[in-house]
N, C-alpha and C. Protein backbone atom coordinates (compact mmCIF):
# COMPACT_ATOMS: atom_id res chain seq x y z
N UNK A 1 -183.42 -32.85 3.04
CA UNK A 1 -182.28 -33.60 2.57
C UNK A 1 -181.64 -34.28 3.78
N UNK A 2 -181.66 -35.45 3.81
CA UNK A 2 -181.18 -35.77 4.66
C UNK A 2 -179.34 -36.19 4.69
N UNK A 3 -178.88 -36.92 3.55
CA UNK A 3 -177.12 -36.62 3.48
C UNK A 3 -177.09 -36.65 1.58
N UNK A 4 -175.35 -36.36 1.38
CA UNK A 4 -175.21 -36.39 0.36
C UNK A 4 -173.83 -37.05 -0.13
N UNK A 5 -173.78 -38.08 -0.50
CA UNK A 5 -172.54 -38.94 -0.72
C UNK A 5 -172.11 -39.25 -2.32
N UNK A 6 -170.73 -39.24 -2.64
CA UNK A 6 -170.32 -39.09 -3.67
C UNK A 6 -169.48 -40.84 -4.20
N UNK A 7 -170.23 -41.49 -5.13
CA UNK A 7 -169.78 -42.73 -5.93
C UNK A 7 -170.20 -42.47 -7.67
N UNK A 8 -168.76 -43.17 -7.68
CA UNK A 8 -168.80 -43.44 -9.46
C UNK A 8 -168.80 -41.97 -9.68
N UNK A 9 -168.39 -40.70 -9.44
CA UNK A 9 -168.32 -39.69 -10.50
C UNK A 9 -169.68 -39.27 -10.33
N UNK A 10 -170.89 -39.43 -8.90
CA UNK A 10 -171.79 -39.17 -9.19
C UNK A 10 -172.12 -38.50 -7.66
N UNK A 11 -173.22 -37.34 -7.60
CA UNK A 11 -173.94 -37.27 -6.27
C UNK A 11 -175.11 -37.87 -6.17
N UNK A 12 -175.28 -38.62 -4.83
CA UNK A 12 -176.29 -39.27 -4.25
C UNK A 12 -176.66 -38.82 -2.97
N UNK A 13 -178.48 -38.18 -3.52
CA UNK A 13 -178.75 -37.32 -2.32
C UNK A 13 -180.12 -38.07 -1.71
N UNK A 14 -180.35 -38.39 -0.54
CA UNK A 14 -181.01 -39.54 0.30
C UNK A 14 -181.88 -37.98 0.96
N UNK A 15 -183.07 -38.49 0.98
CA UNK A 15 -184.15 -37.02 1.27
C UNK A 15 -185.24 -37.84 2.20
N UNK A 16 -186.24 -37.49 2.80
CA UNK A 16 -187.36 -37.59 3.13
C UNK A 16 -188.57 -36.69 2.71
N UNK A 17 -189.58 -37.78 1.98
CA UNK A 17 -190.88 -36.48 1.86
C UNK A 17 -191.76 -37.53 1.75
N UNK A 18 -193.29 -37.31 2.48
CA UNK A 18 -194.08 -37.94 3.00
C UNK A 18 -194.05 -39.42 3.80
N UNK A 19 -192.89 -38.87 5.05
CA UNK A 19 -192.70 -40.15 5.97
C UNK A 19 -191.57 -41.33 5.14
N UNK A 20 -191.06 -40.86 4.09
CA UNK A 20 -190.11 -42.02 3.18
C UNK A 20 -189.10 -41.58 2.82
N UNK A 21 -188.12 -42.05 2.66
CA UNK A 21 -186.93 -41.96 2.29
C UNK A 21 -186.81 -42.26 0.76
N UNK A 22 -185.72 -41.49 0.03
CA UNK A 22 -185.68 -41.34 -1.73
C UNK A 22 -184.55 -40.79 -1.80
N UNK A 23 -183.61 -41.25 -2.94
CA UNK A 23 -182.72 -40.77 -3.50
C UNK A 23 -182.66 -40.64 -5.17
N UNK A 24 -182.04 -39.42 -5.12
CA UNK A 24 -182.00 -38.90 -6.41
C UNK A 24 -180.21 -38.54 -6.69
N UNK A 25 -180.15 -38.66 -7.88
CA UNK A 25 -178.57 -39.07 -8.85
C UNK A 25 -178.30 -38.04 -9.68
N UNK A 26 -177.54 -37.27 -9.09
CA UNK A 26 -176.78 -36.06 -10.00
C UNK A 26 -175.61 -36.52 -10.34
N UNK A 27 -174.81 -35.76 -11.75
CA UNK A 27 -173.63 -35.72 -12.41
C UNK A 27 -172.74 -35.21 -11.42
N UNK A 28 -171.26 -35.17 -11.46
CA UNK A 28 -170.32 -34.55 -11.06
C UNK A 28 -169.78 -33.78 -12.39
N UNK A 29 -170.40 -32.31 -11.60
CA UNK A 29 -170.03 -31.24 -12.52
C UNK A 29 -168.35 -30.91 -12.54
N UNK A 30 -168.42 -30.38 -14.00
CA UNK A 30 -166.73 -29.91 -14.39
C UNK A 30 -166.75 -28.75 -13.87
N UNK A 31 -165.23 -28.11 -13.58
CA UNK A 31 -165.20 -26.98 -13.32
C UNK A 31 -165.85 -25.96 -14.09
N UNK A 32 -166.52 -24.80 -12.93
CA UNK A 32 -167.65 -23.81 -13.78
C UNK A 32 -168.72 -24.27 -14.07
N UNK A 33 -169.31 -25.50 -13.67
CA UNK A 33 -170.58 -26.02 -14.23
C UNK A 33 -171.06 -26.37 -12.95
N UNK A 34 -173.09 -26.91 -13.78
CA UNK A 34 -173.93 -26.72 -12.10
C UNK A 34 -173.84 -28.44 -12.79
N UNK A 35 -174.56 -29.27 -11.39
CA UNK A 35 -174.66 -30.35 -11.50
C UNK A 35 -176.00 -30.86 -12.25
N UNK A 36 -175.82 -31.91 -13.15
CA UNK A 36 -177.03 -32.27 -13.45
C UNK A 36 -177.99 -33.10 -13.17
N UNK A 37 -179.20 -33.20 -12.92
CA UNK A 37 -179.87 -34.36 -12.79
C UNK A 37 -179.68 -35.31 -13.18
N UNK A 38 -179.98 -36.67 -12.81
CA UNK A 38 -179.91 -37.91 -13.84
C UNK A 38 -180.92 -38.81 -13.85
N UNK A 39 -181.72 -38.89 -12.71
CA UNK A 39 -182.59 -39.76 -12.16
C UNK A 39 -182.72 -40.02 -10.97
N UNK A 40 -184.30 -40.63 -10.28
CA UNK A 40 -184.43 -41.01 -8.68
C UNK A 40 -184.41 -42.64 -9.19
N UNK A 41 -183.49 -42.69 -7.96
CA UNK A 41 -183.55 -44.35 -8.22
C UNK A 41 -184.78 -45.00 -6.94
N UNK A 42 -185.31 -46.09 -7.81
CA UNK A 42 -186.33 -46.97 -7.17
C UNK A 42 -185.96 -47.68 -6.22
N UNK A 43 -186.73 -47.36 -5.34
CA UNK A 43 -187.09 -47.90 -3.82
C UNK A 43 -188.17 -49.37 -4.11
N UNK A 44 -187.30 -50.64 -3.38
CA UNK A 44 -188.64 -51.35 -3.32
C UNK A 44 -190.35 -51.09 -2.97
N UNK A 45 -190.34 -50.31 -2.22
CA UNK A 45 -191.12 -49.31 -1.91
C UNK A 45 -191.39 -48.27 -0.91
N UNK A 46 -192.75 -48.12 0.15
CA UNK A 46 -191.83 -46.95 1.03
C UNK A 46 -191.76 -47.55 1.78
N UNK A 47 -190.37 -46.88 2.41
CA UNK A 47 -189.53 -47.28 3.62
C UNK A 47 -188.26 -45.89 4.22
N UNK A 48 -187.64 -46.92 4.78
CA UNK A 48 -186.54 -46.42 5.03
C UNK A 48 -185.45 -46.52 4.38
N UNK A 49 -184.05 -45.53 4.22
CA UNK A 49 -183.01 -46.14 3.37
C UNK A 49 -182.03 -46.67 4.53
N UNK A 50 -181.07 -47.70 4.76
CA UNK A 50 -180.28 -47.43 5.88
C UNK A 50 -178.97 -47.06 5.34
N UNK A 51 -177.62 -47.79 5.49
CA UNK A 51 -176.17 -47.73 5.75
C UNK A 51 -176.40 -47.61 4.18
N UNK A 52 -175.93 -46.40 3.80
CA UNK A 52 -175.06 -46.39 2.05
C UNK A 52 -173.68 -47.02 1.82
N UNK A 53 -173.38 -47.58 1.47
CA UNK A 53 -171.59 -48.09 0.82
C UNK A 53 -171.78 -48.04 -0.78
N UNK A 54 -170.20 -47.83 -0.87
CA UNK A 54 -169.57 -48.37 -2.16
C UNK A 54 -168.94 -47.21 -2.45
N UNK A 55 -167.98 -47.71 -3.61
CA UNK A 55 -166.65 -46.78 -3.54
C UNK A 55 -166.82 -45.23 -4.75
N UNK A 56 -165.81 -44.65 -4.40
CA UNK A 56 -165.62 -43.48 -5.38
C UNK A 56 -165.43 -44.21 -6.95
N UNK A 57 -164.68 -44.95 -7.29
CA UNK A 57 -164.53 -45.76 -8.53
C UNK A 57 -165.42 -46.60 -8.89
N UNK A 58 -166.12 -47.40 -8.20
CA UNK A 58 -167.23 -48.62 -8.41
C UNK A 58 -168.14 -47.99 -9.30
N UNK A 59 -168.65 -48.73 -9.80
CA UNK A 59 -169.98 -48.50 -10.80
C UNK A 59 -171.40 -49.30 -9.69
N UNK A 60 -170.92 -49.79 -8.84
CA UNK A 60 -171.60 -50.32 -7.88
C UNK A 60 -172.37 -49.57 -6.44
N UNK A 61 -173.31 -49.79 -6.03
CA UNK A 61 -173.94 -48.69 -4.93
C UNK A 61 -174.78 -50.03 -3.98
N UNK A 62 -174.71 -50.13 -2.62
CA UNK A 62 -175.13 -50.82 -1.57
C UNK A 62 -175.63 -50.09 -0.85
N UNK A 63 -177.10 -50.50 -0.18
CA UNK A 63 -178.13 -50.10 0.53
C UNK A 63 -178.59 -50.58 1.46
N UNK A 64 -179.23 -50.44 2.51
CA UNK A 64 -180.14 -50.88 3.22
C UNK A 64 -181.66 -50.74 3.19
N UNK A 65 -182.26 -51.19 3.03
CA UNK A 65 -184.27 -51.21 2.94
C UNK A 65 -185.18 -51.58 3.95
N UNK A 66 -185.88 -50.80 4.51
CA UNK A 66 -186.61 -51.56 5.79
C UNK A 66 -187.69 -50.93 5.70
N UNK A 67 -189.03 -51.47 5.67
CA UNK A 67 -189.91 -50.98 5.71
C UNK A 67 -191.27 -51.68 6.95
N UNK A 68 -192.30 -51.25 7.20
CA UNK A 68 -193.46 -52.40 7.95
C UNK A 68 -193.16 -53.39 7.53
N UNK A 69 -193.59 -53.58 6.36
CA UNK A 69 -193.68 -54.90 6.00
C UNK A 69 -192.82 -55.76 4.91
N UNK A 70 -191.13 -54.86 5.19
CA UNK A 70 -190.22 -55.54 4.72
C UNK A 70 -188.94 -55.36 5.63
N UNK A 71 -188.41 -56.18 6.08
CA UNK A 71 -187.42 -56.83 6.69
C UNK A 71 -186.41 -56.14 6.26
N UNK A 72 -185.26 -55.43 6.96
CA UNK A 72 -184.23 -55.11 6.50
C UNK A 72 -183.41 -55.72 5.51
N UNK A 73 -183.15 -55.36 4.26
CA UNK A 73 -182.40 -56.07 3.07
C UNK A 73 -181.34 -55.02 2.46
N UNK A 74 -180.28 -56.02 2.24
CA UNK A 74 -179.43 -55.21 1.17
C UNK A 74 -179.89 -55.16 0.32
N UNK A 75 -179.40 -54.08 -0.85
CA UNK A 75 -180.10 -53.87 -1.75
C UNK A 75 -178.61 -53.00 -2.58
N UNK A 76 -178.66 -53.73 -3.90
CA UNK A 76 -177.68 -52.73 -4.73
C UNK A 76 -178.77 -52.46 -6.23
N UNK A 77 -177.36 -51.49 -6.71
CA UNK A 77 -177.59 -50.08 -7.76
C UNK A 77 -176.57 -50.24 -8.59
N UNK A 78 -176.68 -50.75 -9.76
CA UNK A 78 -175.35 -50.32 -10.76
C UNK A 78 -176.05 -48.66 -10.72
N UNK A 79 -174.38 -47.90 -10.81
CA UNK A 79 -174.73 -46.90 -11.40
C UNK A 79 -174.39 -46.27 -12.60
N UNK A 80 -174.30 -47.11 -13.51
CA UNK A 80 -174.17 -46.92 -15.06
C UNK A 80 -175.71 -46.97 -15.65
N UNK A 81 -176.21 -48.02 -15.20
CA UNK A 81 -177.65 -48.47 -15.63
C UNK A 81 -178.98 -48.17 -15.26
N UNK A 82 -178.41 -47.89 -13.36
CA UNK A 82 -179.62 -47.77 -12.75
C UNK A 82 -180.67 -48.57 -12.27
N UNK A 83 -180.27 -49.78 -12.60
CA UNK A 83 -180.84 -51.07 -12.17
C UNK A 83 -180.31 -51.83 -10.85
């Protein structure tokens, strides 16, 4: 695991496994409850993730992407949709 940052009512946990970077989207559990899964969100492909932004309220999520043979790019995430 590499960090774990909290937008939209949600955890976003940024990992490494086989040389790549991936994040996966848990619920923000209620009191007394465990968190739930929701989905890994898609990576243009493998790479690196860089600088995460965006706010506790936003439905919005900002990225960085860098891979060999892709050029560092922003990159956003609704996180209602997942797209």
């Amino acid at each position: 695991m590499s960090a774990i940052r909290c937008f939209n009512n949600k955890f976003l946990v940024t990992y490494m496994i086989n040389a790549s970077d991936s994040m996966m989207l848990f619920d923000m559990p209620k009191e007394q409850e465990k968190s739930k899964f929701l989905t890994n969100l898609d990576l243009p492909g493998i790479g690196t993730i860089g600088k995460v932004n965006g706010a506790w309220d936003e439905k919005d999520l900002f990225y960085g992407f860098t891979s060999f043979s892709h050029p560092m790019t922003a990159m956003k995430v609704d996180l209602e949709t997942y797209a």
